[in-house]
Protein backbone atom coordinates (compact mmCIF):
# COMPACT_ATOMS: atom_id res chain seq x y z
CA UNK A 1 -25.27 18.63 -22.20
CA UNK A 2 -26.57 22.41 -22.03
CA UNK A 3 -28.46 23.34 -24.99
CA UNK A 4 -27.32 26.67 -24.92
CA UNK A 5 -24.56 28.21 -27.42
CA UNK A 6 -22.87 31.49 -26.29
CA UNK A 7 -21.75 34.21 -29.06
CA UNK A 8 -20.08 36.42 -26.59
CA UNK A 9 -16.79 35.90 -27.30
CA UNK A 10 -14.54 38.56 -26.81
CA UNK A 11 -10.66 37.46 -27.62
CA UNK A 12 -8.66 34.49 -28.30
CA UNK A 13 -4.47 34.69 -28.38
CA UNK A 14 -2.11 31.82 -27.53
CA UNK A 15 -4.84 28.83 -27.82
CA UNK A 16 -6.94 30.78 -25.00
CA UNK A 17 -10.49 31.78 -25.86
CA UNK A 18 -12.12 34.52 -23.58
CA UNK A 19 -15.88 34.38 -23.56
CA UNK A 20 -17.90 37.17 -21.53
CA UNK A 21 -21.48 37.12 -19.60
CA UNK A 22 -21.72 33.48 -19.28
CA UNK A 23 -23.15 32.05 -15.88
CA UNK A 24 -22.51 29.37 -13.60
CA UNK A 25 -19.77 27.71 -15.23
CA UNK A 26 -17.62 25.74 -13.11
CA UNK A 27 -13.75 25.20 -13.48
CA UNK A 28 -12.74 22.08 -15.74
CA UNK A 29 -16.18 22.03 -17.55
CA UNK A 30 -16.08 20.59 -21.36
CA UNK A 31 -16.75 22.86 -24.08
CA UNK A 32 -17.33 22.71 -27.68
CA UNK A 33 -16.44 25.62 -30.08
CA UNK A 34 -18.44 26.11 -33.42
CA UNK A 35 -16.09 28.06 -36.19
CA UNK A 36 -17.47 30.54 -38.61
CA UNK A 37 -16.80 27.41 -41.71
CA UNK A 38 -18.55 24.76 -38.81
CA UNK A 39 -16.18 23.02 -37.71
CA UNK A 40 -16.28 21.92 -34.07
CA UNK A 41 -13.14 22.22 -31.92
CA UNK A 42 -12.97 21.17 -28.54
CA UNK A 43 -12.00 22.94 -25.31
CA UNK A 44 -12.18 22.97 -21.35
CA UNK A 45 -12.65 25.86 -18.67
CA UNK A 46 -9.31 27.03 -16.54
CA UNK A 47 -10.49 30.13 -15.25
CA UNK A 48 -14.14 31.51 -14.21
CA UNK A 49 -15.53 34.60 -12.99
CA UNK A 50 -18.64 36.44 -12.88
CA UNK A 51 -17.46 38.85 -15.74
CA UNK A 52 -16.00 36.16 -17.99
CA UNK A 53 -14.61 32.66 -18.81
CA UNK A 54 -11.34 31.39 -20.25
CA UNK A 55 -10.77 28.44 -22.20
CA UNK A 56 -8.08 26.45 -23.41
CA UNK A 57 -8.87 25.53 -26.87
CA UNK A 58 -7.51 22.03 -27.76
CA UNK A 59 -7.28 22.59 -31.64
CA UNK A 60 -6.01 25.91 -30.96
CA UNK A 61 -7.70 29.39 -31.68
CA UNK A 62 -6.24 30.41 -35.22
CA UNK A 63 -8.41 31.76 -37.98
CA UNK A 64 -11.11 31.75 -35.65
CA UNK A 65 -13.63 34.76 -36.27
CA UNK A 66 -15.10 36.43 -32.74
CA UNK A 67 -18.02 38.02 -33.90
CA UNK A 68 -18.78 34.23 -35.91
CA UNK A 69 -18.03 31.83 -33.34
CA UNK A 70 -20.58 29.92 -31.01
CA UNK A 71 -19.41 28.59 -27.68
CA UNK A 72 -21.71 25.71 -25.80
CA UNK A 73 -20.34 24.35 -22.74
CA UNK A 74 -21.28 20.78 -21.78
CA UNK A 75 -21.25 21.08 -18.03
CA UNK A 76 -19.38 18.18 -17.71
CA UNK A 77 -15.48 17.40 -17.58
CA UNK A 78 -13.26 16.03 -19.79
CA UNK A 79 -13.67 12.27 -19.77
CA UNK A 80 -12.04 9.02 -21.44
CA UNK A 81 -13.55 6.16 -21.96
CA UNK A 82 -12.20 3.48 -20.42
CA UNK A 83 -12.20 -0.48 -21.12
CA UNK A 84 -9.99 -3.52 -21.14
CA UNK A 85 -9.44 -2.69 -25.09
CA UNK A 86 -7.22 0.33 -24.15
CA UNK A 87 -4.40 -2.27 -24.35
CA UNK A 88 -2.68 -2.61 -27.72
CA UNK A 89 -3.98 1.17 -28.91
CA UNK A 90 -2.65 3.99 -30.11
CA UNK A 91 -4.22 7.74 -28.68
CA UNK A 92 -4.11 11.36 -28.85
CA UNK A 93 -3.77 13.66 -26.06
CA UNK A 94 -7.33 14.15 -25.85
CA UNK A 95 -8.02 10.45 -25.73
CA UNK A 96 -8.91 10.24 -29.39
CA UNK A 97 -7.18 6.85 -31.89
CA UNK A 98 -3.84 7.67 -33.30
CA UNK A 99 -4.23 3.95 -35.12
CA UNK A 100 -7.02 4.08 -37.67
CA UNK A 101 -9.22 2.03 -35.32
CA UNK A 102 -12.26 2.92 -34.04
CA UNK A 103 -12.78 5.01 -30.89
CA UNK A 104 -13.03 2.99 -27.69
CA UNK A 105 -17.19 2.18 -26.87
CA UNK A 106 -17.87 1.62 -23.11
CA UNK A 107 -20.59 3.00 -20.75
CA UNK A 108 -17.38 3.66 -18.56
CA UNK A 109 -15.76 7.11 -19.21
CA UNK A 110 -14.17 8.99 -16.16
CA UNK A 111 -12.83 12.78 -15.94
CA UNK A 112 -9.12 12.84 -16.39
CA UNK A 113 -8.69 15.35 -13.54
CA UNK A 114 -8.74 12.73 -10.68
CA UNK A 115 -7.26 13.99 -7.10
CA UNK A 116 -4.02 12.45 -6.05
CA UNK A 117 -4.28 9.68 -3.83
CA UNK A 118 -5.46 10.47 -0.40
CA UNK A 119 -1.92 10.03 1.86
CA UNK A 120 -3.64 7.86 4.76
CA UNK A 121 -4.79 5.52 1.91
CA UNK A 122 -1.46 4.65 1.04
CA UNK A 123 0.72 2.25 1.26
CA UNK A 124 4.56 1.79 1.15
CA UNK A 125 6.18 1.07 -2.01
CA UNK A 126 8.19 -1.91 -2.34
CA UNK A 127 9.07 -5.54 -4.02
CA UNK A 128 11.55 -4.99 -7.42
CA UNK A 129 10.55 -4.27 -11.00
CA UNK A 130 13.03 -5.51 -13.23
CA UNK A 131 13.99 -3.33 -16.72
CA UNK A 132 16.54 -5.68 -17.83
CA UNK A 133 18.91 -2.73 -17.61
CA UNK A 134 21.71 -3.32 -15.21
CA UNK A 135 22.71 -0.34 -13.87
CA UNK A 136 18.65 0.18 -13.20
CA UNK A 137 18.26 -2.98 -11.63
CA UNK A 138 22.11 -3.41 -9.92
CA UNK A 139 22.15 -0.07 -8.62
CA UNK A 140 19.20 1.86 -8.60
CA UNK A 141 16.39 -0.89 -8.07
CA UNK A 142 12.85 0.47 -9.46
CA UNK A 143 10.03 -0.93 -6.94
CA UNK A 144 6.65 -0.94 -7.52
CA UNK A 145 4.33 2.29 -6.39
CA UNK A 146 7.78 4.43 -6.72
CA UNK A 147 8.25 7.50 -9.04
CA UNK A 148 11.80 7.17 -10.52
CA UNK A 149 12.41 9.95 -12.84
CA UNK A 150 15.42 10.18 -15.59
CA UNK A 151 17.38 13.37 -15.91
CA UNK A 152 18.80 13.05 -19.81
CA UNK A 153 19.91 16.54 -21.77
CA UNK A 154 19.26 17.29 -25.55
CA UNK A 155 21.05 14.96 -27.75
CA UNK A 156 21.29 11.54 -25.34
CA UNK A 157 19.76 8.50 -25.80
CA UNK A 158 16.62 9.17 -23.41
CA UNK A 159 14.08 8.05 -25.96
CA UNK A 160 16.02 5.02 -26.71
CA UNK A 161 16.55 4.03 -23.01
CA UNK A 162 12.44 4.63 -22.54
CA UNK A 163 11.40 2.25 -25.77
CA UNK A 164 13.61 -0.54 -23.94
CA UNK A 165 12.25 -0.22 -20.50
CA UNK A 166 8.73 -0.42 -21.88
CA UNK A 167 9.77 -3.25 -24.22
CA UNK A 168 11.82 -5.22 -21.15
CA UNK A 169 10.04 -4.42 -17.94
CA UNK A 170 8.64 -7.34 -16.11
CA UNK A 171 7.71 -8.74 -12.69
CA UNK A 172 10.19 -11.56 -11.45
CA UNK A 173 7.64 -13.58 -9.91
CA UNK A 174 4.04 -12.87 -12.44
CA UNK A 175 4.48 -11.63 -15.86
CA UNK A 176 0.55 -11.71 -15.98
CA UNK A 177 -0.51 -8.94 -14.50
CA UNK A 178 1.98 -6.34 -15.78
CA UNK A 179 1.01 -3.74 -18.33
CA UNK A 180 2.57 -0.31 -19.29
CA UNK A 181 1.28 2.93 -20.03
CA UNK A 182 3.70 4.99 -22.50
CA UNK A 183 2.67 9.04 -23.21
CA UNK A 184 4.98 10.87 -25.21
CA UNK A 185 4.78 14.92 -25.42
CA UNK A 186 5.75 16.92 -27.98
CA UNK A 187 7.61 14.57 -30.03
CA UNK A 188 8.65 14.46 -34.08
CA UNK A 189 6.91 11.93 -36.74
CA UNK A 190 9.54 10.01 -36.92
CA UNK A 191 10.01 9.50 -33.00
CA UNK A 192 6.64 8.26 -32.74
CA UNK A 193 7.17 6.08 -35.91
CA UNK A 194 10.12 4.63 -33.96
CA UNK A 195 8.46 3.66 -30.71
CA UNK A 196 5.15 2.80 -32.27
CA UNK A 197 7.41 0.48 -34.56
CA UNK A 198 9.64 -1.00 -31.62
CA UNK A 199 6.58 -1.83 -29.00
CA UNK A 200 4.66 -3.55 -32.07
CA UNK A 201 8.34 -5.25 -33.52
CA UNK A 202 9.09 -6.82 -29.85
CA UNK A 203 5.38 -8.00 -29.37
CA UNK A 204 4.50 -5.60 -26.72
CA UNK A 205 2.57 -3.64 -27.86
CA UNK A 206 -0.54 -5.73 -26.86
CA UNK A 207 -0.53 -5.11 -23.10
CA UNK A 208 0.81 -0.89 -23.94
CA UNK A 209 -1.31 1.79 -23.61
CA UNK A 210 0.12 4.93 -25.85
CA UNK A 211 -0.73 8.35 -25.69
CA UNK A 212 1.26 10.62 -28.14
CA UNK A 213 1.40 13.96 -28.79
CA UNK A 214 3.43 15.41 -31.89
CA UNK A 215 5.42 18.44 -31.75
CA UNK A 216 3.01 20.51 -33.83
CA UNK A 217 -0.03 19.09 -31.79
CA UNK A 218 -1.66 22.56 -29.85
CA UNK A 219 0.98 22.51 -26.56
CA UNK A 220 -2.29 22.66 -25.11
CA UNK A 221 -3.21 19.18 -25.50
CA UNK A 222 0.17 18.22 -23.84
CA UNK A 223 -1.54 19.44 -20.50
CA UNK A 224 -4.24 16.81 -20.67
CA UNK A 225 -2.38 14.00 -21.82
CA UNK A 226 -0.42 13.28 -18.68
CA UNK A 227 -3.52 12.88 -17.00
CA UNK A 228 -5.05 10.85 -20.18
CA UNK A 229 -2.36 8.49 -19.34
CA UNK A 230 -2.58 8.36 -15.75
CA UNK A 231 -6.71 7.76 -15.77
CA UNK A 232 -5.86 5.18 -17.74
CA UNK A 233 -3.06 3.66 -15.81
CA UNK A 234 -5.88 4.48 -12.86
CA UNK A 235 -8.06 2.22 -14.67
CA UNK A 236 -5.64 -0.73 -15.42
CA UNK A 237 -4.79 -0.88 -11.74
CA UNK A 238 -7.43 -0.36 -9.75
CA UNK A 239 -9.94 -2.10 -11.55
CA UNK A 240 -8.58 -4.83 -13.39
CA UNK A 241 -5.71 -5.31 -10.55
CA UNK A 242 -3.10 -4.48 -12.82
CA UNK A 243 0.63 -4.08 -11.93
CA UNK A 244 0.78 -0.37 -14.23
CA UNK A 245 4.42 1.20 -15.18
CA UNK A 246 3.78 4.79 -16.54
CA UNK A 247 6.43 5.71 -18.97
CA UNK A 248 6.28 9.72 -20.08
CA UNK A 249 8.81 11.75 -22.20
CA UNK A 250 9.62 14.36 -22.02
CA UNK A 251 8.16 15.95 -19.11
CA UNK A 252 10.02 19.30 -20.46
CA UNK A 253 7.47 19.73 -23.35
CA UNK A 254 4.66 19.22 -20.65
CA UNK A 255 6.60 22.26 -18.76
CA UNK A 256 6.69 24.44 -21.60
CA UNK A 257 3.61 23.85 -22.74
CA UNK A 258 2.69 25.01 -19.06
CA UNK A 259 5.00 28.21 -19.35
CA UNK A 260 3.41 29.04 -23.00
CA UNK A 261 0.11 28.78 -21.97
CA UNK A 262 0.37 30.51 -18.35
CA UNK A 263 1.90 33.57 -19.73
CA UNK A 264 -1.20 33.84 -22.11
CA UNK A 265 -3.33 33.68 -19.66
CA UNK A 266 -1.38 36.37 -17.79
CA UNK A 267 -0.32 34.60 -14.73
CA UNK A 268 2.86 35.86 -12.84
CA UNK A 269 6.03 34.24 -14.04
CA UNK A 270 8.58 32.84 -11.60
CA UNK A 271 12.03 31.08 -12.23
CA UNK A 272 12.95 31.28 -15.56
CA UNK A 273 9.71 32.59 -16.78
CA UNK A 274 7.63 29.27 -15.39
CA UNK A 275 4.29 29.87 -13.24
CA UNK A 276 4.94 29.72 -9.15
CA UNK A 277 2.42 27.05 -9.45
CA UNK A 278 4.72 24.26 -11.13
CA UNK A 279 5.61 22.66 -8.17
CA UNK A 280 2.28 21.95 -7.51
CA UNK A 281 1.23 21.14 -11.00
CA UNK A 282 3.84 18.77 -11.41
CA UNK A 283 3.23 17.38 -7.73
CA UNK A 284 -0.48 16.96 -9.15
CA UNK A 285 0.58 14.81 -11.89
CA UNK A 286 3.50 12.61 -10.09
CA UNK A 287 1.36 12.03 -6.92
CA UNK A 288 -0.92 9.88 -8.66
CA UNK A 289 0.86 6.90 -8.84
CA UNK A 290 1.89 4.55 -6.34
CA UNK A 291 0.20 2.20 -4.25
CA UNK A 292 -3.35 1.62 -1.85
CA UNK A 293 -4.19 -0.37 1.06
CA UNK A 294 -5.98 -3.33 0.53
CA UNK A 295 -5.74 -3.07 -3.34
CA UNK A 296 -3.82 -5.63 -5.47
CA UNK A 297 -2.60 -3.23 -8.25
CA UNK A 298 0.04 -0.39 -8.40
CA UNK A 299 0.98 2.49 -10.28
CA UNK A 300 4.83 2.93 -10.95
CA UNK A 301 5.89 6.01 -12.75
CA UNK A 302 9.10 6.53 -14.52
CA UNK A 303 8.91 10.20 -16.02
CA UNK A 304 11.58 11.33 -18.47
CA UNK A 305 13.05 14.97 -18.77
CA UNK A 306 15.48 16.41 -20.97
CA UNK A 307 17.38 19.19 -18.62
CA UNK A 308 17.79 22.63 -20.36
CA UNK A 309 21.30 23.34 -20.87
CA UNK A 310 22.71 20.19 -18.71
CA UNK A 311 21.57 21.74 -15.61
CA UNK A 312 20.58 19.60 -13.16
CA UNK A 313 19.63 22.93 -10.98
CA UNK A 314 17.38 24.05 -13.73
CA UNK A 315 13.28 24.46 -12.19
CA UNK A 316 12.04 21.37 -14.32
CA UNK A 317 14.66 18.57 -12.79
CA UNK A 318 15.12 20.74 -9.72
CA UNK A 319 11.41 20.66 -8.85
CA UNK A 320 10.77 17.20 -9.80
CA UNK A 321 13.43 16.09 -7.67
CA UNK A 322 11.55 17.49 -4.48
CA UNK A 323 8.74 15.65 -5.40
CA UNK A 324 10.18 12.16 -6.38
CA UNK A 325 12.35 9.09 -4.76
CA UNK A 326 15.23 9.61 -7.03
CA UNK A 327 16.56 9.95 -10.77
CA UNK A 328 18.61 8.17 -13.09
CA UNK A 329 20.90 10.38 -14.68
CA UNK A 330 22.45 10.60 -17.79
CA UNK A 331 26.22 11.57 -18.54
CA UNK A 332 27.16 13.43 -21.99
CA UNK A 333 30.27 12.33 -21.19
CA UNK A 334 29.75 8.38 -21.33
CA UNK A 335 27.31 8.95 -24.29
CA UNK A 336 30.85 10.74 -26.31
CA UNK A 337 32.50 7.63 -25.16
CA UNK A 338 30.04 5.65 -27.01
CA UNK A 339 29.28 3.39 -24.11
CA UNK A 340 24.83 3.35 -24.06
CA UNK A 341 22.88 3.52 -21.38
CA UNK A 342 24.81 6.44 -20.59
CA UNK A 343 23.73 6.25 -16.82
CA UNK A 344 25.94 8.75 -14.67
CA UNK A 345 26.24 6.29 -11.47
CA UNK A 346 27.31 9.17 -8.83
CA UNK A 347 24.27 10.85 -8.79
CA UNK A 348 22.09 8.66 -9.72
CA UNK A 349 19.48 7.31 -6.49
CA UNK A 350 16.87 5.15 -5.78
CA UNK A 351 15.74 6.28 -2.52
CA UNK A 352 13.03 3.49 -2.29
CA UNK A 353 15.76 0.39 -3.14
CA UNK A 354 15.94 -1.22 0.10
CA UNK A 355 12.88 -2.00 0.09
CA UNK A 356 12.55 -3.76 -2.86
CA UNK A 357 15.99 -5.47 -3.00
CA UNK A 358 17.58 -8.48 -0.46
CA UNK A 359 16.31 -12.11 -0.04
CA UNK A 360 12.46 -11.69 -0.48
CA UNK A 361 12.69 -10.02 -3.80
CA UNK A 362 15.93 -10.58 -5.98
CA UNK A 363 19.32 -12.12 -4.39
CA UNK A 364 20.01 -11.92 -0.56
CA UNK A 365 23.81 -10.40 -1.78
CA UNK A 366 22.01 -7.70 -3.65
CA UNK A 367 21.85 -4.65 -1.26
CA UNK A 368 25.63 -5.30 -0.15
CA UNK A 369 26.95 -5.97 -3.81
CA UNK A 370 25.04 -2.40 -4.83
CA UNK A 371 27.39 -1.25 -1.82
CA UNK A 372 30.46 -2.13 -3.17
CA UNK A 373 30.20 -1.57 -6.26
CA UNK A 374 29.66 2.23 -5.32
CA UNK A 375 32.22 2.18 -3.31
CA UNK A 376 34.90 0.89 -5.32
CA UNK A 377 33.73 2.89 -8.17
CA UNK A 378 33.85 6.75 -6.39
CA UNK A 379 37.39 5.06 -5.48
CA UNK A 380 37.82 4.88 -8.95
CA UNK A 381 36.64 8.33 -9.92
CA UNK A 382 38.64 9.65 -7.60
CA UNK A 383 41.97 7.76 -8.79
CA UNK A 384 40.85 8.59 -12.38
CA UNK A 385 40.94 12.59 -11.62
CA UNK A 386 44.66 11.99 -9.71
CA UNK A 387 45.64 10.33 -12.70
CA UNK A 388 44.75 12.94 -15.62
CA UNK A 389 46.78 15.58 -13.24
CA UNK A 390 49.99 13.33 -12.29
CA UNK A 391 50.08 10.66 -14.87
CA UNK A 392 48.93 7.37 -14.56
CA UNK A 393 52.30 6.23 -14.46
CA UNK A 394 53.01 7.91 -11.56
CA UNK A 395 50.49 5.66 -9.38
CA UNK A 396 50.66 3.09 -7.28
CA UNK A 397 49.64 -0.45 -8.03
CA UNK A 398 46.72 -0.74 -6.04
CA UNK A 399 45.33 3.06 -7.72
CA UNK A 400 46.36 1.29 -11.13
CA UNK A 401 43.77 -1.92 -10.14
CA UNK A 402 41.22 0.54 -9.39
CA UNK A 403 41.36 2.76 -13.07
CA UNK A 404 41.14 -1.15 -14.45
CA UNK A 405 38.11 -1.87 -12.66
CA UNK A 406 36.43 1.43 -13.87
CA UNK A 407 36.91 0.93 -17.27
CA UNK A 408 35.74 -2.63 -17.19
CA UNK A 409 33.10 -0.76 -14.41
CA UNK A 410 32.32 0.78 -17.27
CA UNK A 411 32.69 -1.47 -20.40
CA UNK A 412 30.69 -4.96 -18.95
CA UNK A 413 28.14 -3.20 -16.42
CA UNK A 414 27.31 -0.14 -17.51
CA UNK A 415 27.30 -0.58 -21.20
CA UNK A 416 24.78 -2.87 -22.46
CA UNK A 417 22.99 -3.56 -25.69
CA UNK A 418 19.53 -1.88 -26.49
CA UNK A 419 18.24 -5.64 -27.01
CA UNK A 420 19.75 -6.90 -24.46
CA UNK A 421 17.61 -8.23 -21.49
CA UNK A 422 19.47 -9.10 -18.58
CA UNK A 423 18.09 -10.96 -15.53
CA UNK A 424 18.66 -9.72 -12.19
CA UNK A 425 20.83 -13.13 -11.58
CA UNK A 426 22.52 -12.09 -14.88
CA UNK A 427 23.17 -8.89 -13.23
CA UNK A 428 24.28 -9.59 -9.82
CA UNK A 429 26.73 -12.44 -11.17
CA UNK A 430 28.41 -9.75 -13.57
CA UNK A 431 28.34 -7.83 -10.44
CA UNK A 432 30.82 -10.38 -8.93
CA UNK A 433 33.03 -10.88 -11.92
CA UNK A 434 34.40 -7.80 -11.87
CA UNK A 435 34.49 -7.77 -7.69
CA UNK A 436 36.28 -10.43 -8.26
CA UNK A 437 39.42 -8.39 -9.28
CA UNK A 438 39.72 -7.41 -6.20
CA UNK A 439 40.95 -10.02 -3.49
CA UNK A 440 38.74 -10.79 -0.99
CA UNK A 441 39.87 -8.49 1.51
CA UNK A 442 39.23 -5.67 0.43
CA UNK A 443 35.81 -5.92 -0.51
CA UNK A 444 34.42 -4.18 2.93
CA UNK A 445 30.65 -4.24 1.96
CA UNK A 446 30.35 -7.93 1.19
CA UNK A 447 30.21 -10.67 3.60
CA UNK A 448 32.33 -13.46 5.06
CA UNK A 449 29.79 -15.73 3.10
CA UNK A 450 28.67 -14.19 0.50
CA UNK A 451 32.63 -13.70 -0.51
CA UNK A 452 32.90 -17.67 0.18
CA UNK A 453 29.64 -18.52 -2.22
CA UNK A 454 30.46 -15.69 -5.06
CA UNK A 455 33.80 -14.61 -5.36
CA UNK A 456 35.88 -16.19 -7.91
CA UNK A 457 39.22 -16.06 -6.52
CA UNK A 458 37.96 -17.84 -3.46
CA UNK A 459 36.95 -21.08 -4.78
C-alpha cells in the first residue's frame, strides 16, 4: 500500500473525483479518499494520464471539500475475498456484509476485473438445468455454460420469476454440487426484503451467494457488483468444482448507471445517450461465464432486463441479444390476463437447447414434443388473429380445436404457480395431455412411437 496521500485534487461532479500531478498510476488501481470530517471513502482509477487521474468514488463525491481532501492510492485493484463461507451471505456491491455478520477472513482475495475466458479454452455448453418452470424447461431448455437472458418491461413479474428460479433450479442427475449466485442492481428496500426473505423461507439460502445494491446505493457501485458476483461465481466453480447459476436483475440499472457515469466523465454518447463502448462492456461482463476444458465446474448466467418502453429494439436488450444464446421474453399481454410466468413463447429462444435436451439428458421425446408444441401453437396464434377479425363463429372446426388448445396452451402449460416445482417428466407428460387433443395424425413433429408410448387417444 503506497504511503503517500495526494492533496491535489482539482474537481469532483457526478461521483467522479479528478486528482492532478499524480505519477505512475495504473488503470483499475484501489484508492482511498480521506474527507475534510475523516471519514474514509473508497474509490478505483478509470482513467490515467500524465496530467491527471479520474476516479470513481464508491460512496459518491458530495460534501466533499477539494482544497481538504487527501487522496492515497493503494496500487493494487479492487479485490474480494473469497472462501467457501461466501455461501449463505448477504453483500454489498463492493463486497462488503449486507447481514450483520462479520466480513469474510481468508488469505484468498482476487481483483474483480478478471478477463473473459480465453475462447480456445472453452468448451461447448450443454446437458439441461432444470428451473421447475415449464415453459423454461419444455421450450426453451437452459444448459449449463449458456447465457440465457430475460427480456421483462416495467411493471411484470421479472423479480418474481428470478426469486423462483434461484429458489427451484437444480441438476437432474447431482443436486450436490449446484450453487447460485444472485446480484441485484438498483433495487427498493422492500425488493431486497422480499428475496432476502424468500431464499432464507425456502431453505436456500445456504448454498446463495447475494450481492445487492439498493436504489439509492452510488450507481457507481452497480458497475462493480456484476463483477463482485461473477469473481465469486469464478470462485465457486473453478475451485471448489461447483455447478454456478448467476442470477442478475436488472441489467438496465447496471446500463444506466454506465450512461450516468460516462457522460460525467465526458465520453461521447451514442444510441440513446449510452457510451459506443456498451457492447463491449456488456460483452465483458456476459463472456465470463460458461464452461473450460478439462474443468468440472460451470458458470451459467441468466441476466434479467427490464426493456425501456417495451422495446425489444431498444440498445440494452438489442445489444445483449448479439452477445447471448437467446432470451425469455415476457408478454404484458399474458401478465393483463393474469396468467404468471408471463413468458411470450414466439420469441422466446434457446439457441443452445439441442444440446442439452433428448435421451442423454431429460426424455428422448423432448426435442420433438418442444417441436410441436410450437407448431401447433403459431397455428393457434394465427387462428386466434382470423378469429378477432371474422368471428369465431365463422370458423371451421378444425380452426375452432386449435383456439381450444391455445387457451388450455395457455391455462395448464404456461401458467404455473410461483411455488410450484415441476419436474421435467412433470413437464413433458403435460406436454402430451394437451397433444393429446389432437388425433394422432396430425401431430407431424412426433413420432410413430413416441405417439404409440404417449398419446392418450392411442392407447
Amino acid at each position: 500500500m503506497s504511503a503517500k496521500e495526494y492533496r491535489t485534487a482539482s474537481s469532483a461532479r457526478g461521483g467522479l473525483l479528478t486528482v492532478a500531478d499524480v505519477p505512475d498510476i495504473a488503470f483499475g488501481d484501489r484508492v482511498h479518499i480521506r474527507d475534510q470530517q475523516g471519514h474514509t471513502r473508497n474509490g478505483q482509477v478509470i482513467r490515467s494520464s500524465n496530467e491527471e487521474v479520474l476516479i470513481q468514488v464508491f460512496e459518491g463525491t458530495a460534501e466533499i471539500d477539494l482544497e481538504s481532501t487527501w487522496v492515497r492510492f493503494l496500487d493494487e485493484p479492487v479485490e474480494i475475498a473469497l472462501s467457501p463461507e461466501i455461501l449463505g451471505r448477504v453483500f454489498s456491491g463492493l463486497g462488503e456484509p449486507r447481514d450483520y455478520r462479520p466480513p469474510i477472513v481468508s488469505n484468498l482475495r482476487r481483483s474483480i476485473s478478471a478477463a473473459a475466458f480465453n475462447p480456445a479454452a472453452r468448451t461447448y455448453p450443454k446437458e439441461f438445468i432444470q428451473t421447475g418452470i415449464s415453459t423454461i424447461d419444455g421450450l426453451n431448455s437452459l444448459v449449463r455454460g449458456q447465457k440465457l437472458p430475460i427480456f421483462s418491461a416495467s411493471g411484470l413479474p421479472h423479480n418474481r420469476l428470478a426469486a423462483q428460479i434461484v429458489r427451484q433450479a437444480k441438476l437432474p442427475d447431482d443436486d450436490s454440487r449446484f450453487s447460485v449466485v444472485f446480484a441485484a442492481m438498483g433495487v427498493s428496500y422492500a425488493d431486497a426484503r422480499f428475496f432476502q426473505e424468500e431464499f432464507a423461507s425456502s431453505g436456500v439460502l445456504g448454498n446463495v451467494v447475494m450481492f445487492v445494491n439498493m436504489a439509492d446505493d452510488p450507481p457507481v457501485e452497480r458497475l462493480t457488483l456484476p463483477r463482485m458476483a461473477l469473481t465469486a461465481a469464478e470462485y465457486l466453480a473453478f475451485d471448489l468444482d461447483r455447478h454456478v447459476l448467476v442470477v442478475m436483475t436488472d441489467m438496465t440499472h447496471y446500463a444506466e448507471a454506465l450512461r450516468e457515469v460516462a457522460t460525467a466523465k465526458g465520453d461521447v454518447p451514442a444510441r440513446k445517450g449510452y457510451p459506443g463502448y456498451l457492447y463491449s462492456d456488456l460483452a465483458e461482463i456476459y463472456e465470463r461465464s460458461g464452461r473450460i476444458k478439462d474443468r468440472h465446474g460451470s458458470i451459467t448466467l441468466v441476466p434479467v432486463l427490464s426493456m425501456p418502453s417495451d422495446d425489444i429494439t431498444h440498445p440494452i436488450p438489442d445489444l445483449t441479444g448479439y452477445i447471448t444464446e437467446g432470451q425469455i421474453v415476457l408478454s404484458r399481454e399474458l401478465h393483463n390476463q393474469g396468467i404468471y410466468p408471463p413468458v411470450h413463447i414466439s420469441p422466446s429462444l434457446s439457441r443452445l437447447m439441442k444440446d442439452g435436451i433428448g435421451k442423454d439428458f431429460t426424455r428422448e421425446d423432448h426435442p420433438h414434443v418442444s417441436n410441436q408444441l410450437y407448431a401447433l401453437y403459431a397455428r393457434a396464434l394465427e387462428t386466434r388473429n382470423l378469429a378477432s377479425i371474422i368471428g369465431a363463429d365463422e370458423l371451421s372446426a378444425r380452426d375452432r380445436r386449435y383456439l381450444e388448445f391455445a387457451d388450455a396452451f395457455e391455462e395448464r402449460f404456461v401458467q404455473q404457480g410461483e411455488d410450484e416445482d415441476r419436474s421435467i417428466e412433470e413437464t413433458l407428460n403435460l406436454a402430451w395431455d394437451l397433444l393429446s387433443t389432437f388425433p394422432p395424425q396430425a401431430l407431424t413433429r412426433v413420432n410413430e412411437t413416441e405417439i404409440a408410448k404417449y398419446h392418450r387417444q392411442s392407447t
